[in-house]
Protein backbone atom coordinates (compact mmCIF):
# COMPACT_ATOMS: atom_id res chain seq x y z
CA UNK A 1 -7.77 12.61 46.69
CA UNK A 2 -3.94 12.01 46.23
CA UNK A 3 -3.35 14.02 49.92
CA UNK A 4 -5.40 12.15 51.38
CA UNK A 5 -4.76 8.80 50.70
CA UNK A 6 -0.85 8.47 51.88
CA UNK A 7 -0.94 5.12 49.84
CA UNK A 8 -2.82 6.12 46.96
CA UNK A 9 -0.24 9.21 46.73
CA UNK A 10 2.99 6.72 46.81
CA UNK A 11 1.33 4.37 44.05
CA UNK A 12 1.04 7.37 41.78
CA UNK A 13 4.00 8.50 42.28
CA UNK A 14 5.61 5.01 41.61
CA UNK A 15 3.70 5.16 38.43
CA UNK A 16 5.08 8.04 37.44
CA UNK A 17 8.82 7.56 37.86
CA UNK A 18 8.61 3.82 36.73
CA UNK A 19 6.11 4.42 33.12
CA UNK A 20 5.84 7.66 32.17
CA UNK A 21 8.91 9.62 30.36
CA UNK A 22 9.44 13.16 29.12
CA UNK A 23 11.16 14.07 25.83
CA UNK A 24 12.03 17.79 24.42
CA UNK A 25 9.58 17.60 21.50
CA UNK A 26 8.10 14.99 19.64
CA UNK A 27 11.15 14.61 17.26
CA UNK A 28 12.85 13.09 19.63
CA UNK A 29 13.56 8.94 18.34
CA UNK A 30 12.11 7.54 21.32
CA UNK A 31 8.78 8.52 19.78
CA UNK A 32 8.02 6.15 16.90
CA UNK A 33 4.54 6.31 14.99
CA UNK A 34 2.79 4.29 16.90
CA UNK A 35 2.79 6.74 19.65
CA UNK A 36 -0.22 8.81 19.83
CA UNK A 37 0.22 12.48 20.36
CA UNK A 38 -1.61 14.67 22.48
CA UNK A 39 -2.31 18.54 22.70
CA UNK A 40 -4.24 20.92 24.25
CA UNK A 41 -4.90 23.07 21.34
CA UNK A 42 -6.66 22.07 17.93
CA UNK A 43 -4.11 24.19 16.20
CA UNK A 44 -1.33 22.21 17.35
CA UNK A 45 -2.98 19.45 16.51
CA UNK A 46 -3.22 19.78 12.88
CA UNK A 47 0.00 20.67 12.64
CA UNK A 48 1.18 17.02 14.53
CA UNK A 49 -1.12 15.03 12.02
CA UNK A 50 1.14 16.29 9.21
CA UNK A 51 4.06 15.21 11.77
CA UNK A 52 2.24 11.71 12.15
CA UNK A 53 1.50 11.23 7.71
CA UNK A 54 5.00 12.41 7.30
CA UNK A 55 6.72 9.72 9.69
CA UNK A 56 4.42 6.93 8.76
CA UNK A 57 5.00 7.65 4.64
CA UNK A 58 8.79 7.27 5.91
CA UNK A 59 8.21 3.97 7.84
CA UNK A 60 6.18 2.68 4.75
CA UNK A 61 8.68 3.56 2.49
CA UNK A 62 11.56 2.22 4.71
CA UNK A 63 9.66 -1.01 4.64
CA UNK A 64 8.24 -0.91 0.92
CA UNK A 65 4.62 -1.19 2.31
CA UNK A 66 1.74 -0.27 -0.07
CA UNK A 67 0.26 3.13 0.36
CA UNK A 68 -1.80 6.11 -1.31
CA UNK A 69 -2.92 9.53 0.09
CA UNK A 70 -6.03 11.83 -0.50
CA UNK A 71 -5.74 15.34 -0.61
CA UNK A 72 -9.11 17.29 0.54
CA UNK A 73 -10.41 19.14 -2.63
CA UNK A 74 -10.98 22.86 -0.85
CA UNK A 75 -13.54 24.95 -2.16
CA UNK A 76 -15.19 28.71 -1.49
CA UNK A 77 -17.21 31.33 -2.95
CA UNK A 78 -18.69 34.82 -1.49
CA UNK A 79 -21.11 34.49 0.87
CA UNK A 80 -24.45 34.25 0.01
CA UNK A 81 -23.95 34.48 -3.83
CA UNK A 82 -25.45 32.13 -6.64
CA UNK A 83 -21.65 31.54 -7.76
CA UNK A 84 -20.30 28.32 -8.04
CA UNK A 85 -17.74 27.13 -5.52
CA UNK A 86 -14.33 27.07 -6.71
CA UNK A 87 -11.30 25.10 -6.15
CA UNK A 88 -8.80 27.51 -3.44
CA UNK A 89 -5.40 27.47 -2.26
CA UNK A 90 -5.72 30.74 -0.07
CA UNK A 91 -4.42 30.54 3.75
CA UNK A 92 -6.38 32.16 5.04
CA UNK A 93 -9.67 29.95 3.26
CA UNK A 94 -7.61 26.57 4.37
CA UNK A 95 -7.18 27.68 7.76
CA UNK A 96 -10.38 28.61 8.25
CA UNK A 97 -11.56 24.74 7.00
CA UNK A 98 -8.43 23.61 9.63
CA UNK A 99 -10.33 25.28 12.00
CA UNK A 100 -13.87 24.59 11.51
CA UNK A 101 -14.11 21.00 9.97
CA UNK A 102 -12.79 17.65 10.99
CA UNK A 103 -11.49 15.97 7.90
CA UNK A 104 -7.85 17.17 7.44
CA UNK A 105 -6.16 17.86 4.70
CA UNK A 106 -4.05 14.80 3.86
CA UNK A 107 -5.42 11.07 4.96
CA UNK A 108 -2.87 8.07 4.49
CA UNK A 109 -4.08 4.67 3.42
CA UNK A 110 -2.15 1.82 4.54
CA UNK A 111 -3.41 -1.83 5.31
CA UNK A 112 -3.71 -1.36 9.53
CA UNK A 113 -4.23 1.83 9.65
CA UNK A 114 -6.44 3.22 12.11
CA UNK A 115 -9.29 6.44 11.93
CA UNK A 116 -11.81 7.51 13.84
CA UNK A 117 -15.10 8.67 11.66
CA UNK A 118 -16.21 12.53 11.26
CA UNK A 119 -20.21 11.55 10.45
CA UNK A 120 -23.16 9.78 11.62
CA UNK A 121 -24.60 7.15 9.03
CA UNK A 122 -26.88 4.00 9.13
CA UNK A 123 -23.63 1.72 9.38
CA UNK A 124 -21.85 4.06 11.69
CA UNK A 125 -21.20 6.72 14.24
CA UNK A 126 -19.53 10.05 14.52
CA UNK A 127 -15.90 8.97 16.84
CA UNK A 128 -16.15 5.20 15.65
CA UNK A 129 -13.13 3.79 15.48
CA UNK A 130 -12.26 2.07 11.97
CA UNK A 131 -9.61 -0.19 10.26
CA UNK A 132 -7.96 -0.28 6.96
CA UNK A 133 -7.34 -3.67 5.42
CA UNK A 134 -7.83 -2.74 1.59
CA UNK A 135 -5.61 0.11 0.70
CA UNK A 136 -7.52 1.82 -2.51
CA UNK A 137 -5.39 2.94 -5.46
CA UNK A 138 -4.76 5.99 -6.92
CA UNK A 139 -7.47 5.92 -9.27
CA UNK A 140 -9.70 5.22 -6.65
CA UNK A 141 -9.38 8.47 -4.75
CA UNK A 142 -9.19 10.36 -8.07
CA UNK A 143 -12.71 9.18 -8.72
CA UNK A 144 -13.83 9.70 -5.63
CA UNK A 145 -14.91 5.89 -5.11
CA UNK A 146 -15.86 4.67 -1.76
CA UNK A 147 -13.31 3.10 0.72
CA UNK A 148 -13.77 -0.39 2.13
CA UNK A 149 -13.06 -0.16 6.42
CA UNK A 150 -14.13 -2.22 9.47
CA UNK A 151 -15.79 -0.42 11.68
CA UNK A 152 -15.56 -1.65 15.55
CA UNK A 153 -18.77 -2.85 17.44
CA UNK A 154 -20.44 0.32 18.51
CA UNK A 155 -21.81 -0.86 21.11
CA UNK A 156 -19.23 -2.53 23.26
CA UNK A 157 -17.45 0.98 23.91
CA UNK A 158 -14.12 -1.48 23.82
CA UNK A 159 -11.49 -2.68 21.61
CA UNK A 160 -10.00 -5.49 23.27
CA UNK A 161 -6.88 -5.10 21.29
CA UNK A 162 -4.50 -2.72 19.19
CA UNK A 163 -3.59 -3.66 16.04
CA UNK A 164 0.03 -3.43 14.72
CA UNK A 165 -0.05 -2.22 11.02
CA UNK A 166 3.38 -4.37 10.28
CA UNK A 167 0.87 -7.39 11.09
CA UNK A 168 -2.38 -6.58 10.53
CA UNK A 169 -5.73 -8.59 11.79
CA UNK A 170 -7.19 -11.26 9.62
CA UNK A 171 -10.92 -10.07 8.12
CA UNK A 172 -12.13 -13.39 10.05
CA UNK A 173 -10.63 -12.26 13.21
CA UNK A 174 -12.53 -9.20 12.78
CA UNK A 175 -15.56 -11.00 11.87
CA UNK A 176 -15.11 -13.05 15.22
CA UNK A 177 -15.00 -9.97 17.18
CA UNK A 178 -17.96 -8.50 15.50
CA UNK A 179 -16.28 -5.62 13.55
CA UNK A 180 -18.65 -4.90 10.12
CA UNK A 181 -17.35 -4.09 6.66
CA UNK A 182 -18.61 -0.60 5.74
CA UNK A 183 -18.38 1.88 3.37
CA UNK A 184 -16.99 5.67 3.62
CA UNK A 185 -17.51 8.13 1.51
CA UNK A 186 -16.23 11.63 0.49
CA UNK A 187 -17.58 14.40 2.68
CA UNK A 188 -21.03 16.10 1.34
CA UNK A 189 -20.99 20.12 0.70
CA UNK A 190 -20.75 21.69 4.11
CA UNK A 191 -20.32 25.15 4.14
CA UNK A 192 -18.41 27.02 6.90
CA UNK A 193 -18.17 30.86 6.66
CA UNK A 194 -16.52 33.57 8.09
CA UNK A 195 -15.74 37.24 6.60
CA UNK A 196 -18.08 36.93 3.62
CA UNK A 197 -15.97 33.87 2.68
CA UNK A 198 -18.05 30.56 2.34
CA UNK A 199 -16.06 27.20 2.31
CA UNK A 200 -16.06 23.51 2.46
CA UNK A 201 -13.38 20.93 2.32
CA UNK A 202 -14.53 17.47 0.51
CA UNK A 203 -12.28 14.69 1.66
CA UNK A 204 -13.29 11.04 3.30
CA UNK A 205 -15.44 10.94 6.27
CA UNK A 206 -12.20 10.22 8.51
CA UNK A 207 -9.52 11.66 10.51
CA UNK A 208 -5.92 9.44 11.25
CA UNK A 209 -5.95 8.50 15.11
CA UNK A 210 -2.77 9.57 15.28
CA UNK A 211 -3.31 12.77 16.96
CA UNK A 212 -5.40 14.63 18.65
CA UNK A 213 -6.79 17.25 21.95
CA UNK A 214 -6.07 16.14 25.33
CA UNK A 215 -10.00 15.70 25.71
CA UNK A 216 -10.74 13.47 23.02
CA UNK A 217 -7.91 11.48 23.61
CA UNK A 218 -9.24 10.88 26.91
CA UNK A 219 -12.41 9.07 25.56
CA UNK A 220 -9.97 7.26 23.02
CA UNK A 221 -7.81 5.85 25.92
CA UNK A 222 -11.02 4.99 27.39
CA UNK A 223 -12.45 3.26 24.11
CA UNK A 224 -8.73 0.90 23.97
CA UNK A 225 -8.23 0.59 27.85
CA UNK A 226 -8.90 -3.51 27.33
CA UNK A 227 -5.73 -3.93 25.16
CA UNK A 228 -3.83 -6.91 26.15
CA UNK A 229 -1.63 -7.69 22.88
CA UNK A 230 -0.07 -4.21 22.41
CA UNK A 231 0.51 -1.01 24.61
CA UNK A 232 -0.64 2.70 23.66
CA UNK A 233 2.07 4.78 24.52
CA UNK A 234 1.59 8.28 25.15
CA UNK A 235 3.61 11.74 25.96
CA UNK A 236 2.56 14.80 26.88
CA UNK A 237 4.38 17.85 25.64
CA UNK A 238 3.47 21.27 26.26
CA UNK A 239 3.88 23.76 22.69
C-alpha cells in the first residue's frame, strides 16, 4: 500500500520520526508504568508483568498509595489419580500453569488500576476491560472474598478515555458512562496436564493490562483508540 501511495508513504514516515522512539530495553527511564509493553512471545510476557508489579509497587510506595497483592495458590497431583491436589512450588509445575493458564502469578490491587478478565460470566466477558476503585485488604484475599471492579460497557467496543491511577474516576462518572459494578471471583479448579502432572493455579479471574502479545495488544489499542484525556504510549522491543 505504502509504495504505492507516494503520499501515504511520506505521512508514515513523518509519523514515525516525529512519535515513535526506540529504547535498549524496557529499563530504560523513559518508560514509566503507564507504558504498556508489548511482545511477541507469551514467555516474555510473563516475565514483563513481574517487570510491570515490580515498578508500580515502587511508584505506590514512592507515593504512599494503598495497595495489596494476591499470590495464585498452585496446585497438582498425578494424573488421573483419586489424590487430592496439593499445594506446589516445583518449576517445572509453575511453568507449565505460566504457560497454559491466564491468571498470573502475582495481581496488584491499587485504586485505578486496570485488568482485563480471564472468564465468561452473566455480568461479564472473557477480554473485558475492568477498573479498580476499592482496593481489598489483606484479609480479604486470604479468605478468598470477592473483589468489587467496574467493568466497561461491553457493548460499545470503546473506552472513550484512560484513566490515570494518581487520579482516579469518580464511581458516578463511571455510572454516567455506563460502566457496572461487578463481582470477581477466584478462579474454579481447572486442570491443565502435561507429563502425568495435573495442575491448576487458583487466583482472581484477571490479568494486569500492563503487558501483553503483540496480537492482543492490537485488539486492546483498538478497544482505547477514542481516548482524548490521556495517551497510551507504546514501544516495541525485540527480546
Amino acid at each position: 500500500m505504502l509504495q504505492n501511495d507516494p503520499s501515504l508513504k511520506a505521512r508514515f514516515i513523518k509519523l514515525i520520526i516525529e512519535n515513535i522512539r526506540f529504547v535498549d530495553s524496557f529499563h530504560d527511564p523513559l518508560i514509566t508504568p503507564d507504558f504498556l509493553r508489548m511482545y511477541h512471545r507469551k514467555k516474555s510476557v510473563n516475565a514483563a508483568l513481574n517487570e510491570f508489579i515490580d515498578d508500580i509497587i515502587n511508584v505506590l510506595d514512592n507515593e504512599d498509595l494503598d495497595f495489596t497483592v494476591a499470590v495464585s495458590k498452585d496446585m497438582q497431583k498425578v494424573s488421573d489419580s483419586r489424590t487430592d491436589l496439593s499445594l506446589t512450588e516445583e518449576v517445572s509445575v509453575v511453568k507449565m500453569l505460566d504457560q497454559k493458564v491466564r491468571e498470573p502469578r502475582r495481581l496488584l490491587f491499587y485504586s485505578g488500576a486496570l485488568f482485563e478478565t480471564t472468564v465468561n460470566t452473566a455480568d461479564y466477558s472473557q477480554s473485558q476491560t475492568m477498573i479498580m476503585l476499592e482496593v481489598p485488604t489483606e484479609e480479604d484475599i486470604e479468605n478468598k472474598r470477592p473483589l468489587s471492579l467496574w467493568a466497561a460497557p461491553a457493548d460499545d467496543g470503546l473506552i472513550d478515555q484512560l484513566f490515570d491511577f494518581r487520579n482516579p474516576p469518580s464511581e458516578d462518572l463511571l455510572l454516567s458512562k455506563k460502566w457496572k459494578k461487578v463481582k470477581v471471583n477466584i478462579s474454579g479448579e481447572r486442570l491443565v496436564s502435561r507429563n502425568n502432572v495435573s495442575a491448576c493455579r487458583r487466583q482472581y479471574t484477571l490479568r494486569h493490562v500492563g503487558a501483553s502479545t503483540v496480537s492482543s495488544s492490537v485488539m486492546f489499542l483498538h478497544y482505547q483508540r477514542t481516548s482524548r484525556t490521556n495517551s497510551l504510549a507504546c514501544l516495541f522491543i525485540s527480546r
